[in-house]
N, C-alpha and C. Protein backbone atom coordinates (compact mmCIF):
# COMPACT_ATOMS: atom_id res chain seq x y z
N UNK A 1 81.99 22.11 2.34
CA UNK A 1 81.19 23.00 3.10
C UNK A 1 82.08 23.81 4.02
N UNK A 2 81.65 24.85 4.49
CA UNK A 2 82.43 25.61 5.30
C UNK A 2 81.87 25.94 6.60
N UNK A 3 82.20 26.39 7.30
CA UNK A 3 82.11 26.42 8.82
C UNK A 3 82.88 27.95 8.91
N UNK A 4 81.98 29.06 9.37
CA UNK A 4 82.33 30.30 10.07
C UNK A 4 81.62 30.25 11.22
N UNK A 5 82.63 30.60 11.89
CA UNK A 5 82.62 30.88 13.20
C UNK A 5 83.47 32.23 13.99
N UNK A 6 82.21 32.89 14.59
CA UNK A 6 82.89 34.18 15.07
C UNK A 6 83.08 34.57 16.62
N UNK A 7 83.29 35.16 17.24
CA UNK A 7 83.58 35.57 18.77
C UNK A 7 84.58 36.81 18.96
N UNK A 8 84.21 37.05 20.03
CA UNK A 8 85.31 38.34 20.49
C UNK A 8 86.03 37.59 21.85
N UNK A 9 87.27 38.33 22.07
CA UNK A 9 88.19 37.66 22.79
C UNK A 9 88.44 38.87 23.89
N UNK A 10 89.46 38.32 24.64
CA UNK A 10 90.50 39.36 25.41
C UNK A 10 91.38 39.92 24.77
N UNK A 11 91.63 39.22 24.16
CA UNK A 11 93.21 40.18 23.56
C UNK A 11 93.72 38.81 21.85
N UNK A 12 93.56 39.37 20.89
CA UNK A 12 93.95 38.71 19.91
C UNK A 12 94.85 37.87 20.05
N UNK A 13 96.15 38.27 20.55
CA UNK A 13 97.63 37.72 20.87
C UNK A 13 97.11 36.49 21.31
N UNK A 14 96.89 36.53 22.65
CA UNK A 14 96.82 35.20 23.36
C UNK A 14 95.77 33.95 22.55
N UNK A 15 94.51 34.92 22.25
CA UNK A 15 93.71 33.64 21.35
C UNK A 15 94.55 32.80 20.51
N UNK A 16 95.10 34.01 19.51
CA UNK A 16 96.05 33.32 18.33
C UNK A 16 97.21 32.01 18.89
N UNK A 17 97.60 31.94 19.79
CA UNK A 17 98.81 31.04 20.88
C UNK A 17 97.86 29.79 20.58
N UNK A 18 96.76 30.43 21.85
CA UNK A 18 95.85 29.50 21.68
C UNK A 18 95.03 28.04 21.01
N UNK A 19 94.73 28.71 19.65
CA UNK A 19 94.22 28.76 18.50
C UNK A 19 95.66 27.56 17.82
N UNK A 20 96.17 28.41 17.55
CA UNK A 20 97.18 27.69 16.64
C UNK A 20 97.86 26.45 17.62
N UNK A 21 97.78 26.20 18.53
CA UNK A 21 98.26 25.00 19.28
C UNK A 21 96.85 23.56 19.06
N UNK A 22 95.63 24.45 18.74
CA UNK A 22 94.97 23.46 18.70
C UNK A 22 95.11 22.49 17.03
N UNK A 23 95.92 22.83 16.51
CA UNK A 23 95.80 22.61 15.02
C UNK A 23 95.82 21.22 14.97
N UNK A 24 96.36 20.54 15.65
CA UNK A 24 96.12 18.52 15.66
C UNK A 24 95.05 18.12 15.69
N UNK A 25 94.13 18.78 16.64
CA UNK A 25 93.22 18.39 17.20
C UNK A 25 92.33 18.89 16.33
N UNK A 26 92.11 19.95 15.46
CA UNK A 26 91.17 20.30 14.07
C UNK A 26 91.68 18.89 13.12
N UNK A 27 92.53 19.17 12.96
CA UNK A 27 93.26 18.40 11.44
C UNK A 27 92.55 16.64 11.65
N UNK A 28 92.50 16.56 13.28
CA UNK A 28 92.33 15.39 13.69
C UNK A 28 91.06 14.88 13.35
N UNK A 29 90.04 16.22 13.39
CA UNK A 29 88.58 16.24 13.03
C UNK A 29 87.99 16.01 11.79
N UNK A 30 89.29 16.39 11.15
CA UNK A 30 88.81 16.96 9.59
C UNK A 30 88.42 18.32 9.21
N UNK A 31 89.08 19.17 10.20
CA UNK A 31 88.67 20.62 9.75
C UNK A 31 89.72 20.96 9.71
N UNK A 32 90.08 21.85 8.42
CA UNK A 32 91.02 22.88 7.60
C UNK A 32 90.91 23.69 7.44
N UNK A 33 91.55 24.78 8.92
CA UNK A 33 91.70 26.12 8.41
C UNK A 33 91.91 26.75 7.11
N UNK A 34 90.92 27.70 7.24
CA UNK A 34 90.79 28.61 5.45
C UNK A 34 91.43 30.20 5.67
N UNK A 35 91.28 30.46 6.51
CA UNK A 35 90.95 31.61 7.28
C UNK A 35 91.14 32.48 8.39
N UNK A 36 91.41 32.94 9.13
CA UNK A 36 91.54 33.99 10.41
C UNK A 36 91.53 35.66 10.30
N UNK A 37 90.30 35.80 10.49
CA UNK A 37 89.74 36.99 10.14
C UNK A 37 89.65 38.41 11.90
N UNK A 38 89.96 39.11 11.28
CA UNK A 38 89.44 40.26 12.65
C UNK A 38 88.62 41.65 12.31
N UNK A 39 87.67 41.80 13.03
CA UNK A 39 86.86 43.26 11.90
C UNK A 39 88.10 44.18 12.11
N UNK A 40 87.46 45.23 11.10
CA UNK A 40 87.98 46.56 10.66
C UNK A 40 87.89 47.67 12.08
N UNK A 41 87.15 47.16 12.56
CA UNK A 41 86.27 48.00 13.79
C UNK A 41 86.91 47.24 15.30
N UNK A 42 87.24 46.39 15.19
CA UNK A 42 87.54 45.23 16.84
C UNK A 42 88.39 44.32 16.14
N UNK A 43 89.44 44.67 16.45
CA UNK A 43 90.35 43.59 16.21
C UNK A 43 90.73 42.69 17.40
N UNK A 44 89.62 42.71 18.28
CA UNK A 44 89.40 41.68 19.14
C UNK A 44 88.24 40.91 18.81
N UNK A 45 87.38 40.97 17.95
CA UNK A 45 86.32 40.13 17.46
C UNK A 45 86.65 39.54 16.09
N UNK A 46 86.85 37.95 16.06
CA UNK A 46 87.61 37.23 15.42
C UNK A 46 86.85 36.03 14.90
N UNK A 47 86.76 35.92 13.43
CA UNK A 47 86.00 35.02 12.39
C UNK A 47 87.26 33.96 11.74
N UNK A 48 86.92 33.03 11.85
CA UNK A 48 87.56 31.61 11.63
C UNK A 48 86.58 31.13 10.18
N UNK A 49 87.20 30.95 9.34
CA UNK A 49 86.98 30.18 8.14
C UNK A 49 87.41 28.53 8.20
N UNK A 50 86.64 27.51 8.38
CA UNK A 50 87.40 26.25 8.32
C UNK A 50 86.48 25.51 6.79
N UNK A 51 86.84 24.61 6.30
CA UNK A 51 86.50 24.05 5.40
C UNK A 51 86.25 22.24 6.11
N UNK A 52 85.23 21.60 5.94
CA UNK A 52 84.82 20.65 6.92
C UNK A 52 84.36 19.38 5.81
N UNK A 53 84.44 18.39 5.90
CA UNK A 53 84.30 17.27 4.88
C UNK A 53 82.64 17.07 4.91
N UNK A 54 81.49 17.41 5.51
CA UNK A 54 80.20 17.32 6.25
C UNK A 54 79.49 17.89 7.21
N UNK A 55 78.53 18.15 7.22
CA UNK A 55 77.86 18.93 7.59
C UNK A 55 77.95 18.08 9.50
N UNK A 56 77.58 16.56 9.21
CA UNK A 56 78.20 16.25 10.26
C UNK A 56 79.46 16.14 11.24
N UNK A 57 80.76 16.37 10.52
CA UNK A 57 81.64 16.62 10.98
C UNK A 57 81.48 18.00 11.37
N UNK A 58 81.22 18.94 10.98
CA UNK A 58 80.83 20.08 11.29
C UNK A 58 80.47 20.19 13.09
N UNK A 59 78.78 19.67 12.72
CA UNK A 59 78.55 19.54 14.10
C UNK A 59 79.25 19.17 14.98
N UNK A 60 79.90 17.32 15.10
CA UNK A 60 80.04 16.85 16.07
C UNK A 60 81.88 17.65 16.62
N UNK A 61 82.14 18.52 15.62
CA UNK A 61 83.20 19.52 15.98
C UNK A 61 82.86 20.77 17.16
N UNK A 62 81.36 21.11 16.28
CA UNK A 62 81.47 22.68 17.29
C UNK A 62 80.65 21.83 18.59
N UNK A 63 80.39 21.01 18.57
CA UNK A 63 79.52 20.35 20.15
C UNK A 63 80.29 19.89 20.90
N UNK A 64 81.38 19.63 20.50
CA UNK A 64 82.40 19.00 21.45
C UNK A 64 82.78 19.61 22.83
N UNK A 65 82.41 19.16 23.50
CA UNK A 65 82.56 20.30 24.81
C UNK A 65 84.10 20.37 25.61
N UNK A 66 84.64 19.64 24.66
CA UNK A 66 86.31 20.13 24.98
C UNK A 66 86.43 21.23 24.55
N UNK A 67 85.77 21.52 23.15
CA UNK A 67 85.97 22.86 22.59
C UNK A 67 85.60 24.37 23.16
N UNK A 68 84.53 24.47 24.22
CA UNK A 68 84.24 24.98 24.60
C UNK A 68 85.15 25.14 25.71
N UNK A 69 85.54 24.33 26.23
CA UNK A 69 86.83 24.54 27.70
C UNK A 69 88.17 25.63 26.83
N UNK A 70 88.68 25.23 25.96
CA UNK A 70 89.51 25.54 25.15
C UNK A 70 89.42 26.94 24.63
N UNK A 71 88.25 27.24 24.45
CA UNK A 71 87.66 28.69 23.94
C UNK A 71 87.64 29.72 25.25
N UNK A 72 87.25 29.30 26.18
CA UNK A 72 87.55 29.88 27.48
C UNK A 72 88.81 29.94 28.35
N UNK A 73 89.69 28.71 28.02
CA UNK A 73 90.97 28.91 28.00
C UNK A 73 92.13 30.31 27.25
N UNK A 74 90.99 29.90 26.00
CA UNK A 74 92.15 31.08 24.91
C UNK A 74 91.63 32.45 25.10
N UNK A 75 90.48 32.84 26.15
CA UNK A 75 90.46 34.25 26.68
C UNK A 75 88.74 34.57 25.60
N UNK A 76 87.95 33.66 24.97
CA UNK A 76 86.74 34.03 24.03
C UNK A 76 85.66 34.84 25.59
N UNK A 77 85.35 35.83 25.19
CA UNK A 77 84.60 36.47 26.04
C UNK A 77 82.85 36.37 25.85
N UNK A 78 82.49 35.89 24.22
CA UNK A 78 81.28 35.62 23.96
C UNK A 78 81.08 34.74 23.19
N UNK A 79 79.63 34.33 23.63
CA UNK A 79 79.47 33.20 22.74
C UNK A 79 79.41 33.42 21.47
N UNK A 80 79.76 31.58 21.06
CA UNK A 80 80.06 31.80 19.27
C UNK A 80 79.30 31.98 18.55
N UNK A 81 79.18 32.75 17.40
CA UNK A 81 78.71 32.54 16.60
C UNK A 81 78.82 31.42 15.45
N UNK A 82 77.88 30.29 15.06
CA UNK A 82 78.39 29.56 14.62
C UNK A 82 77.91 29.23 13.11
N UNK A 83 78.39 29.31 12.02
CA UNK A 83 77.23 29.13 10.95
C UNK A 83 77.58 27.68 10.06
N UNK A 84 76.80 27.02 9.47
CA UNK A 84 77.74 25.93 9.05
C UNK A 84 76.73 26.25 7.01
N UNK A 85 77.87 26.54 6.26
CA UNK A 85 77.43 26.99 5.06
C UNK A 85 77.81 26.00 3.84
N UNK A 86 76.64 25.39 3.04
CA UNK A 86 77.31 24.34 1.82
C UNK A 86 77.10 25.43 0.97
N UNK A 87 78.07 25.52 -0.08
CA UNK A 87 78.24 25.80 -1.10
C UNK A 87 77.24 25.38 -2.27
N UNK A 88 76.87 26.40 -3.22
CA UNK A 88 75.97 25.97 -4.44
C UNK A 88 76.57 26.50 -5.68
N UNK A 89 76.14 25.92 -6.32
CA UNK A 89 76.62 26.30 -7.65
C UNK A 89 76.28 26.50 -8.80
């Protein structure tokens, strides 16, 4: 299943610092970056592709309210958008 998640920031640079320091602490979760996306239009509004073992891991990832300290740390100016998507086939 996958997990997109979007937001706009302050400034790309610093998110990305950010972002990529947290990578233990995903990997730790069970989420595997797929992805790091920025529109065509705001390359300060920034879509994350992760790939997640469960719909529950999913959740108890984006609820974590460390995560939210962390997102405000790395400069996120709005709230996330969060979608959590299984695959069909």
């Amino acid at each position: 299943m996958v997990l997109q998640i979007t937001h706009e920031v302050k400034g790309f640079k610093q998110w990305k610092i950010a972002f990529d320091s947290q990578e233990g602490v995903r990997e730790s979760a069970g989420i595997e970056v797929k992805g790091v996306f920025v529109s065509a239009d705001n390359a300060n509004l920034v879509t994350v592709l992760t790939k997640a073992p469960s719909v529950e891991v999913a959740r108890a990832f984006t609820s974590n309210p460390d995560l939210k300290e962390v997102m405000q740390a790395a400069g996120v100016i709005s709230a996330p958008e969060i979608k959590i998507l299984i695959g069909q086939e």
